[in-house]
N, C-alpha and C. Protein backbone atom coordinates (compact mmCIF):
# COMPACT_ATOMS: atom_id res chain seq x y z
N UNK A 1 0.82 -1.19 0.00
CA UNK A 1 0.00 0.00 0.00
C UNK A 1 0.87 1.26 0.00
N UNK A 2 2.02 0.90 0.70
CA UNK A 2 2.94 2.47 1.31
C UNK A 2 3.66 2.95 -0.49
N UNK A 3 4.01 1.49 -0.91
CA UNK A 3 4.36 1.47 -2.57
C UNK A 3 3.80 2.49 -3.61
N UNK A 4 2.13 2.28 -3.14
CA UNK A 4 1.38 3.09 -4.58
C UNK A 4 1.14 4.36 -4.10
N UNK A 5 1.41 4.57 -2.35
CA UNK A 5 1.33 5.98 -2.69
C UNK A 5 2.26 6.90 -3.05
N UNK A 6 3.52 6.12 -2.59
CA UNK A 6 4.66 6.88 -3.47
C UNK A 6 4.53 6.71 -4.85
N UNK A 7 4.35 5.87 -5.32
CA UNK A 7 4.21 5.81 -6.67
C UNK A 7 3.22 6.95 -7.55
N UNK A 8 2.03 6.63 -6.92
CA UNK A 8 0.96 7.78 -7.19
C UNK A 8 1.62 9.36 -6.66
N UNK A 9 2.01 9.68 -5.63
CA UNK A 9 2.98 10.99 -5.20
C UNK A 9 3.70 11.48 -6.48
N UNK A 10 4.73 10.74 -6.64
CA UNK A 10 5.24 10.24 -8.18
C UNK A 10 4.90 10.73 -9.43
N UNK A 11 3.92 10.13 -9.67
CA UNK A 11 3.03 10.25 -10.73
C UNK A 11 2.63 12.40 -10.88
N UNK A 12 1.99 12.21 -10.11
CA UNK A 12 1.59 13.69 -9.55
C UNK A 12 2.46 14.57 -9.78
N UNK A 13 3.55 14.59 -9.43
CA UNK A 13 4.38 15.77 -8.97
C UNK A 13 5.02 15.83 -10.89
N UNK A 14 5.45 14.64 -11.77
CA UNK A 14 5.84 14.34 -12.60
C UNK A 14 4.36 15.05 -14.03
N UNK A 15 3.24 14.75 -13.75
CA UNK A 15 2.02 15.45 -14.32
C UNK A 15 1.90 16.93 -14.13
N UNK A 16 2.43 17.24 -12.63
CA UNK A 16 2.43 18.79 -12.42
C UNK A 16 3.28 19.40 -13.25
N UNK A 17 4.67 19.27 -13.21
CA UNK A 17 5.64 19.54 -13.81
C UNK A 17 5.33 19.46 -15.27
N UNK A 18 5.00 18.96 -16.13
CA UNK A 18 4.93 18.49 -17.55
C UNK A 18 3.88 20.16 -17.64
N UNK A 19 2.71 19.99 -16.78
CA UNK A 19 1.68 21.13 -17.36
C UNK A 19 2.20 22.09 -16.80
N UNK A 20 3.16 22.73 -15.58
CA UNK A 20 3.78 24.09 -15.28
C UNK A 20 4.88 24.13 -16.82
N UNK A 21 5.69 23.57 -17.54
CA UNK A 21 6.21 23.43 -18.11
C UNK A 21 5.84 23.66 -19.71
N UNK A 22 4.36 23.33 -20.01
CA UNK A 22 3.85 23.36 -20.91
C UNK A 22 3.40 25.20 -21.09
N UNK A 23 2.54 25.47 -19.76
CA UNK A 23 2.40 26.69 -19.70
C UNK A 23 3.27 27.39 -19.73
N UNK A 24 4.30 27.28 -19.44
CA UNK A 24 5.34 28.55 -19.92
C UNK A 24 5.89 28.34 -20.92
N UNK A 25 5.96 27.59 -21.94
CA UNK A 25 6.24 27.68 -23.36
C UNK A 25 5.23 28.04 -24.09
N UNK A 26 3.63 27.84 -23.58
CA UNK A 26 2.96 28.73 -24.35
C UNK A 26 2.70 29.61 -23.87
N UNK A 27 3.24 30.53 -22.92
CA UNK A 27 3.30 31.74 -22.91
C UNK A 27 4.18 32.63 -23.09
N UNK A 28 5.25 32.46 -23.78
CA UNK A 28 6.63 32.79 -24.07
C UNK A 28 5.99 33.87 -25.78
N UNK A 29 5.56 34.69 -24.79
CA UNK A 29 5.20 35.77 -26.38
C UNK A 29 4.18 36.19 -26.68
N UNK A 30 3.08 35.52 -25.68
CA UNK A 30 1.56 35.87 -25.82
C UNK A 30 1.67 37.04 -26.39
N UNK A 31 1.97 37.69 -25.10
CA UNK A 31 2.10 39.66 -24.90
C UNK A 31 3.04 40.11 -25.40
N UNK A 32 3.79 39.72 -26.53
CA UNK A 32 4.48 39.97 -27.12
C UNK A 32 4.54 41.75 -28.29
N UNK A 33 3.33 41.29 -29.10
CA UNK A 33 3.01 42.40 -29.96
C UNK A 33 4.31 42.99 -30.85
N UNK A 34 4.76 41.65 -31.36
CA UNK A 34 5.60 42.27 -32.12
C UNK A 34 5.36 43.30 -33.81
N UNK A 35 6.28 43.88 -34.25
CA UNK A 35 5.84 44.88 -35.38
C UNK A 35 5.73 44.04 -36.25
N UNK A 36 5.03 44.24 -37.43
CA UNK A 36 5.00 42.88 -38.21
C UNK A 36 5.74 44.74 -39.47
N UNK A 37 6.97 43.77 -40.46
CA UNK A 37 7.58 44.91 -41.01
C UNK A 37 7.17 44.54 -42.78
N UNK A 38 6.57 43.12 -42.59
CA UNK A 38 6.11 42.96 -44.27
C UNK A 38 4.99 42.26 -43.75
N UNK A 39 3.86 43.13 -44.68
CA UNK A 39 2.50 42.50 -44.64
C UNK A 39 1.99 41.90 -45.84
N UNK A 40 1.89 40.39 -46.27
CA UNK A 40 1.28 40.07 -47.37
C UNK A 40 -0.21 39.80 -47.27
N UNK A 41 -1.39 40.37 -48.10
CA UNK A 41 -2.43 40.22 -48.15
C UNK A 41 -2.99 39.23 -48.40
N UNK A 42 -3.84 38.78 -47.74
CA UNK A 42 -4.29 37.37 -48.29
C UNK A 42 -5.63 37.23 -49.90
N UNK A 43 -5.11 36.08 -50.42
CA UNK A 43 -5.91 35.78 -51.23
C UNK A 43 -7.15 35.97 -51.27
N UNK A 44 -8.16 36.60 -52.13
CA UNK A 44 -9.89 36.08 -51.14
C UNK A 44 -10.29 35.09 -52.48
N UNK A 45 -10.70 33.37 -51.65
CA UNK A 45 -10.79 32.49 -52.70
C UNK A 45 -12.13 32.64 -53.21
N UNK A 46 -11.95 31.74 -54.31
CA UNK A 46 -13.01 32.40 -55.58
C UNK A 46 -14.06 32.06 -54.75
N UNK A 47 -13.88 30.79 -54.07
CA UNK A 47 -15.38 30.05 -53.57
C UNK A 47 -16.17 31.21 -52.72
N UNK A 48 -15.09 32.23 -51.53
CA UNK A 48 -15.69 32.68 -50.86
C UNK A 48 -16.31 33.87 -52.11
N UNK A 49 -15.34 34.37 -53.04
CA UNK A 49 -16.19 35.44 -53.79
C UNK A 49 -17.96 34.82 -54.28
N UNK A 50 -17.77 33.77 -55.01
CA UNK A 50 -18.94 33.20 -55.46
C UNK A 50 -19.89 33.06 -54.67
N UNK A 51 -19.86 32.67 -53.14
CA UNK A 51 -20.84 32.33 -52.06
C UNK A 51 -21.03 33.90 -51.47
N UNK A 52 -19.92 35.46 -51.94
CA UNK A 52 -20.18 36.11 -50.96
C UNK A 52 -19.63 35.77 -49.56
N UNK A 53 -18.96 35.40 -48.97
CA UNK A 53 -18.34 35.01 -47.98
C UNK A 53 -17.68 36.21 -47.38
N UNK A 54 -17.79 36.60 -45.88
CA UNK A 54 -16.80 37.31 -45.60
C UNK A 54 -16.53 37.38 -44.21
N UNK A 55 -16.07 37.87 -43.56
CA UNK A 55 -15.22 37.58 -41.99
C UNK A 55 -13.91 37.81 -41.93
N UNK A 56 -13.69 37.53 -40.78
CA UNK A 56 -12.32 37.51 -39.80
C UNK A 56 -12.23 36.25 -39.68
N UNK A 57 -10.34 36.37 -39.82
CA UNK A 57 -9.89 34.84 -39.17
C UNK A 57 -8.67 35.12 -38.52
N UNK A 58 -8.85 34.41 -37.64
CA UNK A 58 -7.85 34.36 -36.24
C UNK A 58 -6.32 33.43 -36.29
N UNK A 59 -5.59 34.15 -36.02
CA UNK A 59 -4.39 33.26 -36.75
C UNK A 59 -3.10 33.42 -35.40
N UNK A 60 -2.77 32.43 -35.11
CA UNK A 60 -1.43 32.37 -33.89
C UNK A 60 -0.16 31.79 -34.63
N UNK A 61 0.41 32.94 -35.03
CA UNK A 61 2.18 32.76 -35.29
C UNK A 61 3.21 32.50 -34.47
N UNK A 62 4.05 31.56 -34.74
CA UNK A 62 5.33 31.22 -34.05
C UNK A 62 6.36 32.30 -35.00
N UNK A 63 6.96 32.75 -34.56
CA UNK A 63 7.65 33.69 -35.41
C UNK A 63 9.23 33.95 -34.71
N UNK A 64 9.63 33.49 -35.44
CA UNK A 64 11.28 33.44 -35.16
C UNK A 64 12.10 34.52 -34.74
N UNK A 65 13.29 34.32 -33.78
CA UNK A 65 13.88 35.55 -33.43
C UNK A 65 14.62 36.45 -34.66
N UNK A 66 14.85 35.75 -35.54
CA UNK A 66 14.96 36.15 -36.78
C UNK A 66 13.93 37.49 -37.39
N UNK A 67 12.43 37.28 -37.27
CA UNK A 67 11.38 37.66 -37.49
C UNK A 67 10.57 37.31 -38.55
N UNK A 68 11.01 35.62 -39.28
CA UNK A 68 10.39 35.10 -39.80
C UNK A 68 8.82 33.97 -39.36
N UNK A 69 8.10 33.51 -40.18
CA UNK A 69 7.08 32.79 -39.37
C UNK A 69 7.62 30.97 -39.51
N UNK A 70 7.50 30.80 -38.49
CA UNK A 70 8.12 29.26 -38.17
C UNK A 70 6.53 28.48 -38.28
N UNK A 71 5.74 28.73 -37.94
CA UNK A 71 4.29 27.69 -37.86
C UNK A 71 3.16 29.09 -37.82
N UNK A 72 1.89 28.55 -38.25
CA UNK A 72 0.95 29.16 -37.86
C UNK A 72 -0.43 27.80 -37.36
N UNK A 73 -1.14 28.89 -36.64
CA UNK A 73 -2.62 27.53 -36.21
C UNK A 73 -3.69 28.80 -36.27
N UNK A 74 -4.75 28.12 -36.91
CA UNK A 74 -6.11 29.05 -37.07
C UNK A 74 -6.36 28.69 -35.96
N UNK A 75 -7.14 29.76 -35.15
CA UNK A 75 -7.56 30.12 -33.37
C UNK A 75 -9.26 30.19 -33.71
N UNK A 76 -9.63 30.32 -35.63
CA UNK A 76 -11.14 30.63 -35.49
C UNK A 76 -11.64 31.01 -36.80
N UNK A 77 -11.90 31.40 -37.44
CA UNK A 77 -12.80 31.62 -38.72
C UNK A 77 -13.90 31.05 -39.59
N UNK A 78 -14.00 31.66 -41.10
CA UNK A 78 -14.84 30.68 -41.78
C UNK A 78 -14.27 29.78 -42.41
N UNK A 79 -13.90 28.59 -42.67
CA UNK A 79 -13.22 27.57 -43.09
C UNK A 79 -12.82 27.97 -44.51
N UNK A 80 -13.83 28.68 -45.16
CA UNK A 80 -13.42 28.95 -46.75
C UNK A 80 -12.53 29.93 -46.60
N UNK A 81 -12.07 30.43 -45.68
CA UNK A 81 -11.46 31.76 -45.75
C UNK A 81 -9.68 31.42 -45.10
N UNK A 82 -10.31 30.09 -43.77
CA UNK A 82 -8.69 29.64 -43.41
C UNK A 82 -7.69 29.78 -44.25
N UNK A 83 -7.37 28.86 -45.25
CA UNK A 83 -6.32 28.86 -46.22
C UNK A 83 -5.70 29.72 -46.28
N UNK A 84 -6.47 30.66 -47.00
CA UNK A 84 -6.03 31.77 -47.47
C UNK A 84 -5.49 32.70 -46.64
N UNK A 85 -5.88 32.57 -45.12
CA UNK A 85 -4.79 33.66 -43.93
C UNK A 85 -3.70 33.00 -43.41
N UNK A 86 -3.69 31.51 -43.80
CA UNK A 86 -2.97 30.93 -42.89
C UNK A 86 -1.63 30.86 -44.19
N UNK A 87 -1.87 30.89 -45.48
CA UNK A 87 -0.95 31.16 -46.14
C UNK A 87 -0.26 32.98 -46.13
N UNK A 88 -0.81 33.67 -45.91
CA UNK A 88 -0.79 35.19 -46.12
C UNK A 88 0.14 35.06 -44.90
N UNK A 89 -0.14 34.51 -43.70
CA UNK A 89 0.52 35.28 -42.50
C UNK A 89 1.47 34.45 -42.55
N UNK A 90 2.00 33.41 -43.30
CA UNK A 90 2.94 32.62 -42.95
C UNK A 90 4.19 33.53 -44.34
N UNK A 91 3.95 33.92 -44.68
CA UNK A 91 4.85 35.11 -45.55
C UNK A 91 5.12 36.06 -44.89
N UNK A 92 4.48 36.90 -43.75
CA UNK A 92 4.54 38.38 -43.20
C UNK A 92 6.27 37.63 -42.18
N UNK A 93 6.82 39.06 -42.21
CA UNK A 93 8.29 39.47 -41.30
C UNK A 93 7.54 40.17 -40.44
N UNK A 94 8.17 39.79 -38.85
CA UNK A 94 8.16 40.83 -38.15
C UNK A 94 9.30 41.33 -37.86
N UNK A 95 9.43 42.34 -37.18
CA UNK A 95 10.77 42.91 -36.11
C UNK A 95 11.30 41.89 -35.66
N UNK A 96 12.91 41.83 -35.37
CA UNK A 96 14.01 41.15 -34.44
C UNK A 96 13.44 40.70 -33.13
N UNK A 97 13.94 39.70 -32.92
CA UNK A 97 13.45 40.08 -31.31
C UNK A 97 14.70 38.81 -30.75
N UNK A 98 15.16 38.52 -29.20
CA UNK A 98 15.67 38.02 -28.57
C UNK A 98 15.52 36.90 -28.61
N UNK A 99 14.04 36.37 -28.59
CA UNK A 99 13.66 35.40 -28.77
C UNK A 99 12.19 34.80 -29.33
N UNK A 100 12.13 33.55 -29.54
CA UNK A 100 11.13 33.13 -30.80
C UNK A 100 9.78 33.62 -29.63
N UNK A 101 8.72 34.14 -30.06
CA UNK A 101 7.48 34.39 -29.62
C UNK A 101 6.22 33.92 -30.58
N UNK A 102 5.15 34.13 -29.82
CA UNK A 102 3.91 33.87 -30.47
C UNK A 102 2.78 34.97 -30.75
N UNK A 103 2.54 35.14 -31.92
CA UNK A 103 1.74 36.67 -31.68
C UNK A 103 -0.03 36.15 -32.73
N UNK A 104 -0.44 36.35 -32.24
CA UNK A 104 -1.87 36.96 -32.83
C UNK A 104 -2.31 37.41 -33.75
N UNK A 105 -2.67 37.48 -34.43
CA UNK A 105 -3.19 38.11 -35.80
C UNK A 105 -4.72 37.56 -36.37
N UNK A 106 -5.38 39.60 -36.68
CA UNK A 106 -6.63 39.05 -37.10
C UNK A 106 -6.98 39.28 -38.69
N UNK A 107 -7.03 38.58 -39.55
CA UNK A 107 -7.24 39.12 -40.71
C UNK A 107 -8.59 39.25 -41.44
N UNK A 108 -9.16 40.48 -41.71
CA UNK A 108 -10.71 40.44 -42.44
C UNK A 108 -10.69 40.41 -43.85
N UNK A 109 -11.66 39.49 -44.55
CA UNK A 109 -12.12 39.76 -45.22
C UNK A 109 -13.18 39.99 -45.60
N UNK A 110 -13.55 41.15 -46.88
CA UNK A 110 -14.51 41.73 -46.90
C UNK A 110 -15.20 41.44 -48.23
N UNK A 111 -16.66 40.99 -48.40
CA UNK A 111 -17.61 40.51 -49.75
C UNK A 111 -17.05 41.34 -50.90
N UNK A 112 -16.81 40.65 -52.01
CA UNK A 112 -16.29 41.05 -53.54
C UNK A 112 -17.73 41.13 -54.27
């Protein structure tokens, strides 16, 4: 019995650690707000022109200390419209920075 609760203790402290650990790598830039110094516009695809489609889409960049984009993940939009920001923002430069961060970006598009 004295076994599994160390074991389980164990377990615990090893689960804590993994998620304190997790959280501070994704927060390494939240609040970042870096300058973005090249903005490429995104495509608006034909489908959304043809349907009229239009919105915002929510986009989270990994962006290198360099100030290139290393990954992006859609946070939200209209699916016809994803593509097309998640390619646009993965072209944009931002400013230098010390180290790699994560920044935010909202991009609209508007009915053709």
């Amino acid at each position: 019995m004295r076994a599994r609760v160390v074991l389980l203790t164990v377990a615990l402290i090893a689960v804590s650690a993994s998620l304190m650990n997790a959280q501070n790598a994704g927060n390494s830039g939240v609040d970042s707000d870096r300058k973005v110094t090249a903005r490429i516009a995104p495509v608006y695809p034909e489908l959304a022109k043809k349907m009229h489609i239009h919105g915002a889409v929510k986009v989270e960049a990994t962006v290198r200390p360099n100030g290139t984009v290393k990954s992006t993940r859609v946070l939200g939009g209209n699916p016809v419209l994803i593509e097309a920001a998640q390619d646009a923002v993965s072209k944009w430069k931002f400013e230098p920075a010390q180290a790699e961060t994560t920044e935010v970006v909202q991009l609209a598009f508007e009915a053709q």
